[in-house]
C-alpha atoms as a PDB file:
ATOM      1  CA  UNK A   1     -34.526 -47.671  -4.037  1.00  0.00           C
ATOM      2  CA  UNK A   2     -38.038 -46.117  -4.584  1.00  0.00           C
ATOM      3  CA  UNK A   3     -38.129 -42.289  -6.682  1.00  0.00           C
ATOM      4  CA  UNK A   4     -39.267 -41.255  -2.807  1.00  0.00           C
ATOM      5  CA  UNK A   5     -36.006 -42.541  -0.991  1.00  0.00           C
ATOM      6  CA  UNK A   6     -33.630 -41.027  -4.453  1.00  0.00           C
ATOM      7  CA  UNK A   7     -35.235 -37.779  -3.553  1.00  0.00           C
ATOM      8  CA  UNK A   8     -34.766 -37.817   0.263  1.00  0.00           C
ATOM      9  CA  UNK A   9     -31.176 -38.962  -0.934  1.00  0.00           C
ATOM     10  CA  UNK A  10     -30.357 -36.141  -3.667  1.00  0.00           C
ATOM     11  CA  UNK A  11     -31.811 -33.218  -0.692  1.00  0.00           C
ATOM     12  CA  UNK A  12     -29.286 -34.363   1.575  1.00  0.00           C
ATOM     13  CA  UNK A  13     -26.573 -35.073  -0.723  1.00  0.00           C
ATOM     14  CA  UNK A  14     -27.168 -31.932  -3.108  1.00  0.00           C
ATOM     15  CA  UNK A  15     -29.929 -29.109  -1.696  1.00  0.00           C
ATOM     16  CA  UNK A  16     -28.961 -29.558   2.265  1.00  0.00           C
ATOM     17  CA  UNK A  17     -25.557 -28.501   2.185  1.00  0.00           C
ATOM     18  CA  UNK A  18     -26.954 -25.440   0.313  1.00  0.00           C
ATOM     19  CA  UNK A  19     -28.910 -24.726   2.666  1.00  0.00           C
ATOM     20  CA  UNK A  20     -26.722 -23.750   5.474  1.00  0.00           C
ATOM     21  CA  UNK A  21     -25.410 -21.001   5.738  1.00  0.00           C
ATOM     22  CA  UNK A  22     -22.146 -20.345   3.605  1.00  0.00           C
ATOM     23  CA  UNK A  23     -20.323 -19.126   0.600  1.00  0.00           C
ATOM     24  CA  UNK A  24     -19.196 -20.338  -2.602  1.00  0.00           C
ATOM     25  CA  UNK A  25     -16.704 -18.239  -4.292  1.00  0.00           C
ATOM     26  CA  UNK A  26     -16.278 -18.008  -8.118  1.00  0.00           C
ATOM     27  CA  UNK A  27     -13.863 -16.605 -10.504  1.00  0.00           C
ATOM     28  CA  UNK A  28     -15.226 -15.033 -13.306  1.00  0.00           C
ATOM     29  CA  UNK A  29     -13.878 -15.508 -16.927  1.00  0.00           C
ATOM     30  CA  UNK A  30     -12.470 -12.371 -16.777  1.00  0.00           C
ATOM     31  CA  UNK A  31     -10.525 -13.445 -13.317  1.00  0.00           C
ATOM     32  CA  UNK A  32     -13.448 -10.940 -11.408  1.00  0.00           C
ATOM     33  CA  UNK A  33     -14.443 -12.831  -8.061  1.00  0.00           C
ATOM     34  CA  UNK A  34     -17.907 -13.045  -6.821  1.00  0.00           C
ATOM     35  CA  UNK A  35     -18.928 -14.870  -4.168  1.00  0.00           C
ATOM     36  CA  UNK A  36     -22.088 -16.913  -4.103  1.00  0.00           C
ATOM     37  CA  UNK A  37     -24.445 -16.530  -0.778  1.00  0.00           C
ATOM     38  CA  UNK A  38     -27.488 -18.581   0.283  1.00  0.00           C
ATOM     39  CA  UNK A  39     -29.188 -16.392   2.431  1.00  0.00           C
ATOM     40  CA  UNK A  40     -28.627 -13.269   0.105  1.00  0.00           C
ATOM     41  CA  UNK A  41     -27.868 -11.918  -3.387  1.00  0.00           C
ATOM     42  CA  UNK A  42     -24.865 -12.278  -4.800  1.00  0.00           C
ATOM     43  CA  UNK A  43     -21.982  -9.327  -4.274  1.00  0.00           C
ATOM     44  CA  UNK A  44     -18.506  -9.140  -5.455  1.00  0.00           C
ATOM     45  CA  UNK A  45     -15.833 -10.115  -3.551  1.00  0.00           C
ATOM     46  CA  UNK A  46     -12.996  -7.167  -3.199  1.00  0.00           C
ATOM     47  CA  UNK A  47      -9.949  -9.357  -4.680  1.00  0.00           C
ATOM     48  CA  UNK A  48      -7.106  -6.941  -2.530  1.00  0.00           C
ATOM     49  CA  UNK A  49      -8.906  -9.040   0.567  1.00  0.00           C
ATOM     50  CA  UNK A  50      -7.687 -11.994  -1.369  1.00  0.00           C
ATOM     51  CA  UNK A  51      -4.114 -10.822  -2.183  1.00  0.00           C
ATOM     52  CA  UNK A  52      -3.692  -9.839   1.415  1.00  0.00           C
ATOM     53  CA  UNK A  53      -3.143  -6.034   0.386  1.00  0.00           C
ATOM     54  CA  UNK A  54      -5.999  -5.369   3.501  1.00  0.00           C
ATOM     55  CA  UNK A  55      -3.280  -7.069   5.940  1.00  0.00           C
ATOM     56  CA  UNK A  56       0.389  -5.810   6.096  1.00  0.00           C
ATOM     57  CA  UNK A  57       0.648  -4.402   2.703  1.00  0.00           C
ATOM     58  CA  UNK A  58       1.211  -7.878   0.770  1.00  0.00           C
ATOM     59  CA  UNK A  59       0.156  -8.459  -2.284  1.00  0.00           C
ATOM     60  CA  UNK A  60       0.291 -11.059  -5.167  1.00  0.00           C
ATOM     61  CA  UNK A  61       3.472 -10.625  -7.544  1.00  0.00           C
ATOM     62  CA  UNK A  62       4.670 -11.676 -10.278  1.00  0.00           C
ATOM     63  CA  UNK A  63       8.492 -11.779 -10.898  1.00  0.00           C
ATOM     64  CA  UNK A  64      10.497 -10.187 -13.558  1.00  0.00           C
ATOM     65  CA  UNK A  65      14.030 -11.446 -14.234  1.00  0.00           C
ATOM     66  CA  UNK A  66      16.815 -10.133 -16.348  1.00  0.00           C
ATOM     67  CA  UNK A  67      18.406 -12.923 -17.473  1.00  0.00           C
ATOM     68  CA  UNK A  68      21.086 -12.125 -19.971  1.00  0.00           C
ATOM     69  CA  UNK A  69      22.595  -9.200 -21.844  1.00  0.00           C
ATOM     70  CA  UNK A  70      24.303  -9.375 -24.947  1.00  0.00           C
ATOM     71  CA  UNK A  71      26.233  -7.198 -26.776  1.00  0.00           C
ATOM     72  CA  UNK A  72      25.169  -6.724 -30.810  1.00  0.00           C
ATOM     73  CA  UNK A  73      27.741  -4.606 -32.794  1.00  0.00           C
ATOM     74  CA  UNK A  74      26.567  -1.188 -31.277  1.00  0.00           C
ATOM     75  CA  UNK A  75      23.470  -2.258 -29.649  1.00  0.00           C
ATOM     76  CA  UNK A  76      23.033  -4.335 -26.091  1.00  0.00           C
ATOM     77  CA  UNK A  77      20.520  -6.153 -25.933  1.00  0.00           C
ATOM     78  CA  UNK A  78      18.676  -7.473 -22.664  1.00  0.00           C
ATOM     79  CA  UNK A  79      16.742 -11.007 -22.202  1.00  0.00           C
ATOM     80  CA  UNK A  80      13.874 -10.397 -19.633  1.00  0.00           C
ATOM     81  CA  UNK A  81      11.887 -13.061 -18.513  1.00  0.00           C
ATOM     82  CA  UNK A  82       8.269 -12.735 -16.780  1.00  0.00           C
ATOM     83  CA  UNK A  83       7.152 -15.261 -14.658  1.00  0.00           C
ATOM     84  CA  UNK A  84       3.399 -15.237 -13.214  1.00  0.00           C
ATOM     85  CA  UNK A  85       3.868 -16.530  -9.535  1.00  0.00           C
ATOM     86  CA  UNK A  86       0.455 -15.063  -8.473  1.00  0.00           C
ATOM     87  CA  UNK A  87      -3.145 -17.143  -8.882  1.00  0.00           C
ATOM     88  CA  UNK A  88      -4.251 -15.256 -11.615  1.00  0.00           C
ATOM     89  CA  UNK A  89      -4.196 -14.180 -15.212  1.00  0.00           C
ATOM     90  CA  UNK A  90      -1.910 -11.728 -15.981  1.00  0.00           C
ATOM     91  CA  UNK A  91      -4.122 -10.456 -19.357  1.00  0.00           C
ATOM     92  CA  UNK A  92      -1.755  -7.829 -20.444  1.00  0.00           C
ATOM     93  CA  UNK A  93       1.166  -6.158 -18.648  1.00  0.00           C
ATOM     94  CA  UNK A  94       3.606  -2.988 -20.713  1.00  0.00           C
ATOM     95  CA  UNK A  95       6.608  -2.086 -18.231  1.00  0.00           C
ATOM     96  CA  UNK A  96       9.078   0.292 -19.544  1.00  0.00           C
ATOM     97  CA  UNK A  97      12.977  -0.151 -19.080  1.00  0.00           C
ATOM     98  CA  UNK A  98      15.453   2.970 -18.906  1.00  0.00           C
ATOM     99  CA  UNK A  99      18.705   2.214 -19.743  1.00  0.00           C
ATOM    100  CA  UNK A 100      21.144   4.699 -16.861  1.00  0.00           C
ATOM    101  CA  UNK A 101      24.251   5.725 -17.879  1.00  0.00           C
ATOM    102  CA  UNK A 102      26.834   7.634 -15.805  1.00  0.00           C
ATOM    103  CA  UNK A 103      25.549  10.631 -13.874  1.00  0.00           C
ATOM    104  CA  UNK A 104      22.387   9.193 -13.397  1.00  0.00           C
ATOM    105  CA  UNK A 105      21.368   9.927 -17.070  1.00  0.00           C
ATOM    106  CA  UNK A 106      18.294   8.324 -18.573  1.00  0.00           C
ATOM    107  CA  UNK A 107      20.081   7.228 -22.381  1.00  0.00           C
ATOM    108  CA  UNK A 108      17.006   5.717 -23.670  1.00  0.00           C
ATOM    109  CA  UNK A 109      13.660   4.077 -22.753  1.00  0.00           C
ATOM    110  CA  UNK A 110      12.013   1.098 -24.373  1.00  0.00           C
ATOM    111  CA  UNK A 111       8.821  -0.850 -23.138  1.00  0.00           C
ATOM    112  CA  UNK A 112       8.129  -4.987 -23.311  1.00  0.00           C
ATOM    113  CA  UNK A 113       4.859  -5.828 -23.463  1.00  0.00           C
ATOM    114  CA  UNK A 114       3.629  -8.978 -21.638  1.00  0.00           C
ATOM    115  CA  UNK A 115       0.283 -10.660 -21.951  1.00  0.00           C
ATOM    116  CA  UNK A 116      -1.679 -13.769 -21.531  1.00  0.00           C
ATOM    117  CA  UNK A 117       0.350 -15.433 -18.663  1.00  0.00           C
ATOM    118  CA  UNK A 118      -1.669 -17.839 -17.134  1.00  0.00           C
ATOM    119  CA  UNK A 119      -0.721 -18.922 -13.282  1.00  0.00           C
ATOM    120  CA  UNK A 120       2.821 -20.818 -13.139  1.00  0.00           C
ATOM    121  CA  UNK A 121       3.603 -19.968 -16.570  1.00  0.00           C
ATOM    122  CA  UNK A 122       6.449 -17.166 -18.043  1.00  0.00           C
ATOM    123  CA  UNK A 123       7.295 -14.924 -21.303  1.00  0.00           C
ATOM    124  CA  UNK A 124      10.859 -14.097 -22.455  1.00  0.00           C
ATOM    125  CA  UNK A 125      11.250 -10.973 -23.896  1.00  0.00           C
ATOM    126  CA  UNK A 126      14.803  -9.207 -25.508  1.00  0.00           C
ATOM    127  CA  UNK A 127      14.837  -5.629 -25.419  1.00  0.00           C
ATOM    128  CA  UNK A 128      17.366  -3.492 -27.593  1.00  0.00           C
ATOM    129  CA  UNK A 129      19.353  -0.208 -26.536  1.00  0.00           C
ATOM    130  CA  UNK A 130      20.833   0.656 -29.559  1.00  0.00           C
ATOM    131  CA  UNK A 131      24.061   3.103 -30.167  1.00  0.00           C
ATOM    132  CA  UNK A 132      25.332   2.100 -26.796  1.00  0.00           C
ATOM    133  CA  UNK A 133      27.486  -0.990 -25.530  1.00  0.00           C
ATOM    134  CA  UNK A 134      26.148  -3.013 -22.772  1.00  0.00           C
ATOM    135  CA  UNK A 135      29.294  -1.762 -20.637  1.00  0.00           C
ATOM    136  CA  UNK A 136      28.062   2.011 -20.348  1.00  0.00           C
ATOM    137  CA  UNK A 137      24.701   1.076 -18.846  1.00  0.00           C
ATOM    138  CA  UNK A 138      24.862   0.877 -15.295  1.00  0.00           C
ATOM    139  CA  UNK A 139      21.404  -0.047 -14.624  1.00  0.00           C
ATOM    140  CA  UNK A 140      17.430  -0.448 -15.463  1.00  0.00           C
ATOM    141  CA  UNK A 141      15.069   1.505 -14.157  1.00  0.00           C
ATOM    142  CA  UNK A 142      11.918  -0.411 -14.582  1.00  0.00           C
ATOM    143  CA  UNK A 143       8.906   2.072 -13.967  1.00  0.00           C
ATOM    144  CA  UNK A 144       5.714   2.556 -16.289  1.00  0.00           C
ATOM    145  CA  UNK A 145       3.630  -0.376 -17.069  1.00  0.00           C
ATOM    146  CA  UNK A 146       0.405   1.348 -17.308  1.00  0.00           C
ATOM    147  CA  UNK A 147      -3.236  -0.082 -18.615  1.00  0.00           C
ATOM    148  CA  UNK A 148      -2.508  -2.970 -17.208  1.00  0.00           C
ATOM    149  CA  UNK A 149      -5.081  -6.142 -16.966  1.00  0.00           C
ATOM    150  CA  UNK A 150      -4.037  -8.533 -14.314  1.00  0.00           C
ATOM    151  CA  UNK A 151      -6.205  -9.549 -11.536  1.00  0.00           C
ATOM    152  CA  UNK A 152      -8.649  -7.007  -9.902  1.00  0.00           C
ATOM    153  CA  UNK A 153      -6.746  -4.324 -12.220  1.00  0.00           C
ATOM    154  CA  UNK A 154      -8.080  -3.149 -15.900  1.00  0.00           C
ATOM    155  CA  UNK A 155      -7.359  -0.363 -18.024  1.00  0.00           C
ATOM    156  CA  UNK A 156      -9.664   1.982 -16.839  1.00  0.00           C
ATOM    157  CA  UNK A 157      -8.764   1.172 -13.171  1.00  0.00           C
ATOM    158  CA  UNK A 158      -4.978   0.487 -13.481  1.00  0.00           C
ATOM    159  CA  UNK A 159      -2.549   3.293 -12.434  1.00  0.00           C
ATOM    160  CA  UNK A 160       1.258   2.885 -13.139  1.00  0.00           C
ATOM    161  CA  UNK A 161       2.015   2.364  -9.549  1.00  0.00           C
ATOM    162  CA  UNK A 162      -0.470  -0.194  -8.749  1.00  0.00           C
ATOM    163  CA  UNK A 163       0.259  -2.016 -11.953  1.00  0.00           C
ATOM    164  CA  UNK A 164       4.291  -1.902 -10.897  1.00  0.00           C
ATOM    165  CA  UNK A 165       3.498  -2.904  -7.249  1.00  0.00           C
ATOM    166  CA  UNK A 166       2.259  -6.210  -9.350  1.00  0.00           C
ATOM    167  CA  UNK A 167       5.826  -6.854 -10.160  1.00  0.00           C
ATOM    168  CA  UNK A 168       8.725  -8.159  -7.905  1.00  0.00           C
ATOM    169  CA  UNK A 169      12.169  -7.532  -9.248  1.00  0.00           C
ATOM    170  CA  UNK A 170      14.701  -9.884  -9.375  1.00  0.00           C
ATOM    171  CA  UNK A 171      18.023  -9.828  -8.005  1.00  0.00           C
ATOM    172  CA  UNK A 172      20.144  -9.645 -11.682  1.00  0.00           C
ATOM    173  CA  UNK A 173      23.903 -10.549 -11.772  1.00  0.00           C
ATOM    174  CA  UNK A 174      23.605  -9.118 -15.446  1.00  0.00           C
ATOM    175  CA  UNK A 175      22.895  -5.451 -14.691  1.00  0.00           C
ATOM    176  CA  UNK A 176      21.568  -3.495 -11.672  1.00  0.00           C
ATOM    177  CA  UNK A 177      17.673  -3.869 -12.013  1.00  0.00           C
ATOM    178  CA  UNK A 178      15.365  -1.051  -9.613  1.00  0.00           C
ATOM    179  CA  UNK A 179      11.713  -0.339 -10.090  1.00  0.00           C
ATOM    180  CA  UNK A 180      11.220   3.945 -10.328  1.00  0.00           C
ATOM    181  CA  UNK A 181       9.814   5.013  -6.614  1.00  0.00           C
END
């Protein structure tokens, strides 16, 4: 092949296809989309349109489990596991757990923090409730989590509630699990 026919070749292999009109979306290193245009500049790509929040209310989760609770002289102790079943990076997540006693009471509070949980991967944490046997707690209240980094969400844009919306609860046999409402 002459240079003339490689050119003709690379335009319609390469440059044509750019050409028409169309959209290329990239993820940023800091999982922020933007979406690359032909005919115009490039604009950022609102990432709830991507997690379906704009239709129905649905939006990407990840899953939190309690796994196992285990009773340490006067202490229980509470093996939580965080798995990332959404298509990005969860960069740093901090929920808090109450530990509810009878009556509804609040006996203590104690916070996990998860980060750098790529997509399909988990973290195990064990929180401790100490001066109280596993039997007395009824339940965890899982509420908090602020500053969060995960997807679309940062620290200065993150509010409690739309970092906990991030997180699906998982039906425990160990111990009644709820997020706060």
């Amino acid at each position: 092949m002459n240079r003339t026919s490689n050119l003709f070749l690379y335009f319609l292999v390469v440059l044509l296809p750019l050409s028409v009109h169309g959209e290329i979306p990239v993820t940023l290193p800091d999982d922020q989309q933007i979406s690359l245009e032909t005919d115009q500049p490039n604009r950022h790509v609102d990432n709830s349109d991507r997690t379906g929040s704009a239709v129905g209310g649905n939006i990407e989760q990840a899953t939190l489990f309690v796994d196992r609770k285990m009773e340490r002289g006067n202490s229980c102790n509470f093996t939580l596991r965080l798995r990332n079943t959404t298509s990005f990076r969860i960069r740093n997540v901090v929920p808090q757990f109450s530990a509810i006693i009878q009556n509804n009471v609040v006996f203590a509070t104690i916070s996990a923090e998860f980060f750098e949980i790529g997509p399909s991967s988990e973290q195990e944490r064990t929180i401790r409730f100490r001066g109280i046997s596993c039997g007395k707690i009824l339940g965890l209240k899982v509420h908090g989590a602020n500053n969060c980094r995960m997807g679309s969400l940062n620290r200065s844009t993150a509010t409690s509630l739309e970092c906990l919306r991030r997180i699906r609860i998982s039906e425990s046999t160990v111990v009644n699990v709820f997020k706060e409402k």
